[in-house]
PDB file of N, CA and C in Angstrom:
ATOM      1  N   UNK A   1       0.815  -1.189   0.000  1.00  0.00           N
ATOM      2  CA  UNK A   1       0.000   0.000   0.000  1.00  0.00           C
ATOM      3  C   UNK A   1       0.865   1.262   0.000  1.00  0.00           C
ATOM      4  N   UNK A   2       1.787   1.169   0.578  1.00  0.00           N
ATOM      5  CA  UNK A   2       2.922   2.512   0.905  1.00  0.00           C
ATOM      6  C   UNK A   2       3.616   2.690  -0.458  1.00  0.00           C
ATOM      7  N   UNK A   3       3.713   1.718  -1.353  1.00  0.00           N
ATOM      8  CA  UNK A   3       4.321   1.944  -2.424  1.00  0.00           C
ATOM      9  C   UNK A   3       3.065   2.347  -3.646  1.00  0.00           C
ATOM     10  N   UNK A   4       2.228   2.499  -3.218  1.00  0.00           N
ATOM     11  CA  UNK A   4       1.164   2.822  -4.642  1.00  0.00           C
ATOM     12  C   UNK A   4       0.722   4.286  -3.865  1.00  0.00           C
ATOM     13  N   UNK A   5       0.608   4.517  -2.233  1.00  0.00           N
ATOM     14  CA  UNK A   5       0.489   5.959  -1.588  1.00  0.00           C
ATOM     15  C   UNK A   5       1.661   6.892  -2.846  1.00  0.00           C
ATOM     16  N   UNK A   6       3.237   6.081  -2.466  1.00  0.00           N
ATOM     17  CA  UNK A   6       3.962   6.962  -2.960  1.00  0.00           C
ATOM     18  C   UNK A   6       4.357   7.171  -4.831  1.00  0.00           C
ATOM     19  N   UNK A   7       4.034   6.522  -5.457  1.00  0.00           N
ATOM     20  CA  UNK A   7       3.186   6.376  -6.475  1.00  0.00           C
ATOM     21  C   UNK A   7       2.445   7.881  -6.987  1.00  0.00           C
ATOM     22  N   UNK A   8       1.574   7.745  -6.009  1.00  0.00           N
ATOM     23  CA  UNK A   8       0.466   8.543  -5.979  1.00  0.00           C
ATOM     24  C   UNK A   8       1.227  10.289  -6.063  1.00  0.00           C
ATOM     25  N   UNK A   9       1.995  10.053  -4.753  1.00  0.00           N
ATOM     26  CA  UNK A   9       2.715  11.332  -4.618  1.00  0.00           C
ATOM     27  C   UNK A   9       3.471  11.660  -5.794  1.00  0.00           C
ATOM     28  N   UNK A  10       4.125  10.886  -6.343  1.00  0.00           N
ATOM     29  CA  UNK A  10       4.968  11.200  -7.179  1.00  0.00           C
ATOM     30  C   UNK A  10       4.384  11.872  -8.666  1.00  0.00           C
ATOM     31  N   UNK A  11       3.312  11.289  -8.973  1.00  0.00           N
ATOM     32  CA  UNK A  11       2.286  11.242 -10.367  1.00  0.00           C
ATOM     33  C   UNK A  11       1.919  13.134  -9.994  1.00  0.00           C
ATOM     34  N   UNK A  12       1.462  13.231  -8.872  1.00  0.00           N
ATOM     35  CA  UNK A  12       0.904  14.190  -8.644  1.00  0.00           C
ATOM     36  C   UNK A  12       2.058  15.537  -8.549  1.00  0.00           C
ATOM     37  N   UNK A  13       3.187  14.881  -7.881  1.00  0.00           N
ATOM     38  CA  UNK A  13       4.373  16.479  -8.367  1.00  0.00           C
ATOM     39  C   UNK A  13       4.669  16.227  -9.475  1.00  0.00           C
ATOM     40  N   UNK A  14       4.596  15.330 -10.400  1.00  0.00           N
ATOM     41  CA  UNK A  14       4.502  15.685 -11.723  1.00  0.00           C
ATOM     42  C   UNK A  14       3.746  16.387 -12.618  1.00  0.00           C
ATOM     43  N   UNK A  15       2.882  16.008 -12.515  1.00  0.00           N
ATOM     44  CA  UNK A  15       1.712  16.551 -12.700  1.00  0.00           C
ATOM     45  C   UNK A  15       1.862  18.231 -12.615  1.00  0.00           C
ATOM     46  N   UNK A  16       2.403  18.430 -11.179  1.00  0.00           N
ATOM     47  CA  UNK A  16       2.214  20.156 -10.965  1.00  0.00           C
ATOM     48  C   UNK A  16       3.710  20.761 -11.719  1.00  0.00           C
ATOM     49  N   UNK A  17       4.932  19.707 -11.596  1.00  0.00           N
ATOM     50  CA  UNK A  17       5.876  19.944 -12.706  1.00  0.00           C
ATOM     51  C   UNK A  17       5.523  20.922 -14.183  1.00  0.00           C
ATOM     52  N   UNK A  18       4.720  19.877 -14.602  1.00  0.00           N
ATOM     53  CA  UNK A  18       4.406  20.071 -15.523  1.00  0.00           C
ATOM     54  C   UNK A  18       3.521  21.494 -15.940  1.00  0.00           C
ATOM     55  N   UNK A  19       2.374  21.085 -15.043  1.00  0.00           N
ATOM     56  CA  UNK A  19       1.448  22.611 -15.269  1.00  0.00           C
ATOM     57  C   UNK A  19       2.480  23.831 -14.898  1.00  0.00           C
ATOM     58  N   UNK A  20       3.514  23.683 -14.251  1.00  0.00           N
ATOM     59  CA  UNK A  20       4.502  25.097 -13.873  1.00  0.00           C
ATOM     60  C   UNK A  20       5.400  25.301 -15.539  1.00  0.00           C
ATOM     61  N   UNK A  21       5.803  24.185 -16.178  1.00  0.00           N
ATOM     62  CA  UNK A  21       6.566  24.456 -17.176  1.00  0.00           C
ATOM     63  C   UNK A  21       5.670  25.131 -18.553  1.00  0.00           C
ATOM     64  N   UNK A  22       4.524  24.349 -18.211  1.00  0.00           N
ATOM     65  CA  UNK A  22       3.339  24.768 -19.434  1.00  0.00           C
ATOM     66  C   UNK A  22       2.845  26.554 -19.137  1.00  0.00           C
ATOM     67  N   UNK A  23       2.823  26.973 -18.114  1.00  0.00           N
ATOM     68  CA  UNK A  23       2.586  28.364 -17.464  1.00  0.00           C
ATOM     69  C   UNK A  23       4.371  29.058 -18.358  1.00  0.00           C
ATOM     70  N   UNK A  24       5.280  28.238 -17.777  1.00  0.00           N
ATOM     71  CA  UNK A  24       6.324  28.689 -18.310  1.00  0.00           C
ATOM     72  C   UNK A  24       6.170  29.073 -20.012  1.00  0.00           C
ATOM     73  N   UNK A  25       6.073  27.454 -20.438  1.00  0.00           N
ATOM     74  CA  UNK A  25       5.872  28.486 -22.012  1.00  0.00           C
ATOM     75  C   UNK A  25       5.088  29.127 -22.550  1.00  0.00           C
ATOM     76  N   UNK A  26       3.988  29.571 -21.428  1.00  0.00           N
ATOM     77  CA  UNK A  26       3.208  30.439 -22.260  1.00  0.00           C
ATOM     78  C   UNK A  26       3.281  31.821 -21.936  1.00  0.00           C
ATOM     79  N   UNK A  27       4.105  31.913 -20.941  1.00  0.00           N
ATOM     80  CA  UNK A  27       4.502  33.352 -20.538  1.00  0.00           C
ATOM     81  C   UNK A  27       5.499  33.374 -22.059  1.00  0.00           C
ATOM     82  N   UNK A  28       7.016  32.775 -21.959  1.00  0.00           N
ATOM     83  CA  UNK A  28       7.579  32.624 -22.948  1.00  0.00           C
ATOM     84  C   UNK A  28       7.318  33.366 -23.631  1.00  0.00           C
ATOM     85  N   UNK A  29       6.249  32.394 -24.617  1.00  0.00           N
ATOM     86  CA  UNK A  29       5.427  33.052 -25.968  1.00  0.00           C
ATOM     87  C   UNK A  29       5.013  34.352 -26.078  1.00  0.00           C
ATOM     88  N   UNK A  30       4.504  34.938 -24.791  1.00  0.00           N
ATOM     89  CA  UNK A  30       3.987  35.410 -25.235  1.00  0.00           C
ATOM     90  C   UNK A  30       5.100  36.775 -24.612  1.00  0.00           C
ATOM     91  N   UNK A  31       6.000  36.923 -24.474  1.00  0.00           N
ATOM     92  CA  UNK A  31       7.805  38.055 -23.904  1.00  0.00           C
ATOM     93  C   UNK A  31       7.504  38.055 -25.902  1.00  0.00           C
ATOM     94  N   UNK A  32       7.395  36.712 -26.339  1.00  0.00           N
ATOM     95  CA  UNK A  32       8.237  36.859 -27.749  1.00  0.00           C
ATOM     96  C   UNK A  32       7.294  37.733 -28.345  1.00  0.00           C
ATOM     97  N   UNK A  33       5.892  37.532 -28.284  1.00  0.00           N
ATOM     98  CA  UNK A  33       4.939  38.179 -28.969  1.00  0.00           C
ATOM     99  C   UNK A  33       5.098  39.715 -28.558  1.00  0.00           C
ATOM    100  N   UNK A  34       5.134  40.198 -27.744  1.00  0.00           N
ATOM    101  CA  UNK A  34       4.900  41.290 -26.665  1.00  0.00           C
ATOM    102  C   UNK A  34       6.414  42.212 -27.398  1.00  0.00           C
ATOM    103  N   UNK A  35       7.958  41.778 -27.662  1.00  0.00           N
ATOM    104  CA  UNK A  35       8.203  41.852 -28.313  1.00  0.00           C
ATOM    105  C   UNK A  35       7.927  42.310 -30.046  1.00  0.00           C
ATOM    106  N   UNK A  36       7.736  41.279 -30.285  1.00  0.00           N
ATOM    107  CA  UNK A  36       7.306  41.362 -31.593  1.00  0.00           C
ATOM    108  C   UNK A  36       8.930  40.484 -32.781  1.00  0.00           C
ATOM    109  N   UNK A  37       8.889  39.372 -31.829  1.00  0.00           N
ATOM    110  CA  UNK A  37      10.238  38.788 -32.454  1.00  0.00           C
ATOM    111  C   UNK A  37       9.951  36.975 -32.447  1.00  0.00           C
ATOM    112  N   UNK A  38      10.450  36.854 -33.204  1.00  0.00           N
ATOM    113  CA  UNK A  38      10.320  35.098 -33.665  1.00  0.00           C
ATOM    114  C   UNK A  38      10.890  34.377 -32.472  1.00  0.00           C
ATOM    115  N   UNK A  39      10.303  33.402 -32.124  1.00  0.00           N
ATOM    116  CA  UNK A  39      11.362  32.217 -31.298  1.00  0.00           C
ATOM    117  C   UNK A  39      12.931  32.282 -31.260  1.00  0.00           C
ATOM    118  N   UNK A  40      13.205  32.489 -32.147  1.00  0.00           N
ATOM    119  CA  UNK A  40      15.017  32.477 -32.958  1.00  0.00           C
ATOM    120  C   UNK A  40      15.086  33.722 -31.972  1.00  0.00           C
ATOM    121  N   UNK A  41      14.421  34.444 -32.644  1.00  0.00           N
ATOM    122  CA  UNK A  41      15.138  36.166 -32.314  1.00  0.00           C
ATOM    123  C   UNK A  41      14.951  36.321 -30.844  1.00  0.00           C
ATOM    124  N   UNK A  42      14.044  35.871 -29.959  1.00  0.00           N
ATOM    125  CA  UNK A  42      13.570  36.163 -28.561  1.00  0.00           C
ATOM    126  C   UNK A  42      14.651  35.385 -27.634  1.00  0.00           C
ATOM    127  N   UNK A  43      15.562  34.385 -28.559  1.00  0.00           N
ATOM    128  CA  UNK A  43      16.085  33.896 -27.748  1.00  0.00           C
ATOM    129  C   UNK A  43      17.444  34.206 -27.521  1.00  0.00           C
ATOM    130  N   UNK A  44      18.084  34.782 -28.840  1.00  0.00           N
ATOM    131  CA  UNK A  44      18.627  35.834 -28.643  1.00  0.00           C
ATOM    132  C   UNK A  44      18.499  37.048 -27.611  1.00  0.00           C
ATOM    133  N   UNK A  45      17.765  37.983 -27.987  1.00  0.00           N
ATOM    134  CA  UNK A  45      17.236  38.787 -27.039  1.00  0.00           C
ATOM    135  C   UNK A  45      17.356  38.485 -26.042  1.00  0.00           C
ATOM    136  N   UNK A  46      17.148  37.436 -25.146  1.00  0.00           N
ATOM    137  CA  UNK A  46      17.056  37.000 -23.850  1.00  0.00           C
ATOM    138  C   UNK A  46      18.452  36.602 -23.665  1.00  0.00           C
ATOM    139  N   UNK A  47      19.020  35.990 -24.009  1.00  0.00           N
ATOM    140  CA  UNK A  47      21.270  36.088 -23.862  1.00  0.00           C
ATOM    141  C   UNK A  47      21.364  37.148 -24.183  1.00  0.00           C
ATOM    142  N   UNK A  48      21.537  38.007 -24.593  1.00  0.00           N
ATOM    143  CA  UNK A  48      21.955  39.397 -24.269  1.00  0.00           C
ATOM    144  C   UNK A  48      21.043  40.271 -23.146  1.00  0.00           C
ATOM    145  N   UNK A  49      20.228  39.852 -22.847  1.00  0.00           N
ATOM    146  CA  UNK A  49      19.186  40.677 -21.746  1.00  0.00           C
ATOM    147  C   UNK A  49      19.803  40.617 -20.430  1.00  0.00           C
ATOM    148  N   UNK A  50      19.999  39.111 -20.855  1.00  0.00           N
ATOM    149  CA  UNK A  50      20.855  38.734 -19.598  1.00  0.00           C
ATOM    150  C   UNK A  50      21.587  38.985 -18.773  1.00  0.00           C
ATOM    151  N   UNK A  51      22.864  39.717 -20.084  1.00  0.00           N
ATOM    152  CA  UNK A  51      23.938  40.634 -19.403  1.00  0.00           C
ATOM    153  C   UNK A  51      23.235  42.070 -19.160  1.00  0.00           C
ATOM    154  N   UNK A  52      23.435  42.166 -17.579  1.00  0.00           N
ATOM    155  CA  UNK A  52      22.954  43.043 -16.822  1.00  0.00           C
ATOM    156  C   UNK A  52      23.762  44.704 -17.431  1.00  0.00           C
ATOM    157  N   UNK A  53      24.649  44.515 -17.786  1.00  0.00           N
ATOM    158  CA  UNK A  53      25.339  45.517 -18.315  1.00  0.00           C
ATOM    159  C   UNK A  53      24.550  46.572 -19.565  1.00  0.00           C
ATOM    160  N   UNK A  54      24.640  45.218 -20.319  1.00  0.00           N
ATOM    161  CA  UNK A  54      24.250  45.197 -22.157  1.00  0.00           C
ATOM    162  C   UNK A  54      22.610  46.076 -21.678  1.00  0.00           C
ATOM    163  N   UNK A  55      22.143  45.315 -21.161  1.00  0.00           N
ATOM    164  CA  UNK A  55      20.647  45.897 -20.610  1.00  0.00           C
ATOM    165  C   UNK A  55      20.553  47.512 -20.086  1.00  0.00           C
ATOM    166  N   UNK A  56      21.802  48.105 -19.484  1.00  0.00           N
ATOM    167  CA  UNK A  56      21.513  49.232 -18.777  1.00  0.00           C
ATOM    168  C   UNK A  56      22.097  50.025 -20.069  1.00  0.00           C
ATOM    169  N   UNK A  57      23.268  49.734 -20.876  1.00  0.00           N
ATOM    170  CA  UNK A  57      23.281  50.338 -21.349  1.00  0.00           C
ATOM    171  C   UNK A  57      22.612  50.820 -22.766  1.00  0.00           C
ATOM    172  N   UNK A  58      22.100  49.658 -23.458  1.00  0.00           N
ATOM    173  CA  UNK A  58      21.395  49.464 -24.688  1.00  0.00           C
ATOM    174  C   UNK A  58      19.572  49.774 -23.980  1.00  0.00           C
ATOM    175  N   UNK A  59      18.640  50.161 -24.718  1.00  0.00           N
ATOM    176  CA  UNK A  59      16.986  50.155 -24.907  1.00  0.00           C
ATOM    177  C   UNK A  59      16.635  48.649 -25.574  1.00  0.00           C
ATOM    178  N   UNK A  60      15.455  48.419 -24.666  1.00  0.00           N
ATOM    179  CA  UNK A  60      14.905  47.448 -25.184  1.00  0.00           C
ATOM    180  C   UNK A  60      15.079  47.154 -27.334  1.00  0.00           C
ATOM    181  N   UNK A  61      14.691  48.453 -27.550  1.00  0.00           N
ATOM    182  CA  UNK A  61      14.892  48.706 -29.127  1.00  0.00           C
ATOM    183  C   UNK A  61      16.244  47.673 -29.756  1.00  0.00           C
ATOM    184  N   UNK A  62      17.243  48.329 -28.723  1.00  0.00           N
ATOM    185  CA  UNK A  62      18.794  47.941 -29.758  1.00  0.00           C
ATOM    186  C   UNK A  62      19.006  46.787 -29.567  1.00  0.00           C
ATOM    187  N   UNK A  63      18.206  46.136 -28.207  1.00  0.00           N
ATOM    188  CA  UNK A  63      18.418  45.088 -27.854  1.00  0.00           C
ATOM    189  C   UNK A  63      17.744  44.133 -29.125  1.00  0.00           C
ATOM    190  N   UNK A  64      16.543  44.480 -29.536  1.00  0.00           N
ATOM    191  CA  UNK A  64      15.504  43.761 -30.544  1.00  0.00           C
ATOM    192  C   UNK A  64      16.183  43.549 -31.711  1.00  0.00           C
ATOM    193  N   UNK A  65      16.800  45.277 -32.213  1.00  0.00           N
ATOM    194  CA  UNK A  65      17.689  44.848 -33.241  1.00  0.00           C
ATOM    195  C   UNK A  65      18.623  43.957 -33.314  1.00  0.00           C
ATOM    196  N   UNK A  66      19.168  43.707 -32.502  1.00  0.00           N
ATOM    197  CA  UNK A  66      20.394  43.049 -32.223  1.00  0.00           C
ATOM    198  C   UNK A  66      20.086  41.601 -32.382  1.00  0.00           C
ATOM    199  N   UNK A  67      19.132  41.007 -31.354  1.00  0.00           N
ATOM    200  CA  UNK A  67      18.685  40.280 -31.921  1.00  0.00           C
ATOM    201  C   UNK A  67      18.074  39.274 -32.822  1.00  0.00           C
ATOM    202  N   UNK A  68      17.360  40.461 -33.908  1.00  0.00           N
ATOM    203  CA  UNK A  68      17.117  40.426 -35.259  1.00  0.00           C
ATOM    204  C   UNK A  68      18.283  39.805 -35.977  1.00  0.00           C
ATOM    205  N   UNK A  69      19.348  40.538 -35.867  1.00  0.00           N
ATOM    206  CA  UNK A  69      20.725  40.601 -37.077  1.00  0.00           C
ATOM    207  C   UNK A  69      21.158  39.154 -36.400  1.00  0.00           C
ATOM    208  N   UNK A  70      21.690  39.175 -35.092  1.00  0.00           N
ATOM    209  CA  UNK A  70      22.209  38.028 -34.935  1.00  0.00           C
ATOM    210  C   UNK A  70      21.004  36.514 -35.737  1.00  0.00           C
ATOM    211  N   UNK A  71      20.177  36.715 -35.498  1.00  0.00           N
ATOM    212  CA  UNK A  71      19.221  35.778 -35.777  1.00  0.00           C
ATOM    213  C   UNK A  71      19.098  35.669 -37.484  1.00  0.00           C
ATOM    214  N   UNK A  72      19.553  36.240 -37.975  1.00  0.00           N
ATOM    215  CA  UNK A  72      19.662  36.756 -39.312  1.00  0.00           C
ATOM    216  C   UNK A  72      21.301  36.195 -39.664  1.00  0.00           C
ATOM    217  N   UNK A  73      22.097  36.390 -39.123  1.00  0.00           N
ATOM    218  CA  UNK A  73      23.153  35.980 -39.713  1.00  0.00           C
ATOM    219  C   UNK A  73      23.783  34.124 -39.294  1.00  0.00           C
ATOM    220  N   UNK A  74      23.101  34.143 -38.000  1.00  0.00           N
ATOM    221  CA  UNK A  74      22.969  32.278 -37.933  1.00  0.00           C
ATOM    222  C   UNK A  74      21.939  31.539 -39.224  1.00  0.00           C
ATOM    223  N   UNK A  75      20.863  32.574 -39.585  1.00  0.00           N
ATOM    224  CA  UNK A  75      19.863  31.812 -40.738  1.00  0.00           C
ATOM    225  C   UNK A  75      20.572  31.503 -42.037  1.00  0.00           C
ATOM    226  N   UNK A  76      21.767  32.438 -41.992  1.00  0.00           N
ATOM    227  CA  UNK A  76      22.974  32.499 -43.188  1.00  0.00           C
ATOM    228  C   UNK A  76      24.142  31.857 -43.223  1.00  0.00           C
ATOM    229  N   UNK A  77      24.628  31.536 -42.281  1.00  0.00           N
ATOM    230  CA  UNK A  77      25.376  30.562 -42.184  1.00  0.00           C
ATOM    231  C   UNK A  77      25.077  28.992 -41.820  1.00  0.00           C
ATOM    232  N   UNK A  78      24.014  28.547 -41.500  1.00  0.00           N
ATOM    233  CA  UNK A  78      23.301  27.005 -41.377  1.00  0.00           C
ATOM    234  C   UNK A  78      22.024  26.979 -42.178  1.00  0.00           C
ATOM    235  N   UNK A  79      21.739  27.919 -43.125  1.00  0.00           N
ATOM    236  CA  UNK A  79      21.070  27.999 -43.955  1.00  0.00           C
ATOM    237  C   UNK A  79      19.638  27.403 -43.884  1.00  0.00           C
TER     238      UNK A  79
END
């Protein structure tokens, strides 16, 4: 019985695993939308956001561009 209780437990933090990662990508989606940048490009954006520096000194804007180009020049070299 103690092994189908814990069973039980386990199914169920999965379970909430899961609904936390699914919340996750839909926030995600929607930074990218809110944006206004592709998957590729948002993820960019977000490694450079990162650096706390790059962020204070660049606008959301240069950051987008930046993004853009980099995302643009990986589409050109792996084609």
């Amino acid at each position: 019985m103690l092994g189908y209780t814990n069973k039980q437990i386990a199914t169920a933090e999965m379970i909430a695993k899961l609904l936390e990662l699914a919340k996750w990508v839909r926030e995600a989606k929607q930074h990218g939308q809110n944006l206004g940048l592709s998957t590729v490009e948002v993820a960019f954006y977000d490694a450079l956001a990162e650096n706390g520096s790059a962020k204070e000194v660049m606008q959301s804007d240069q950051l987008r561009l930046m993004a853009r180009e980099l995302a643009e020049m990986v589409k050109q070299m792996w084609g």
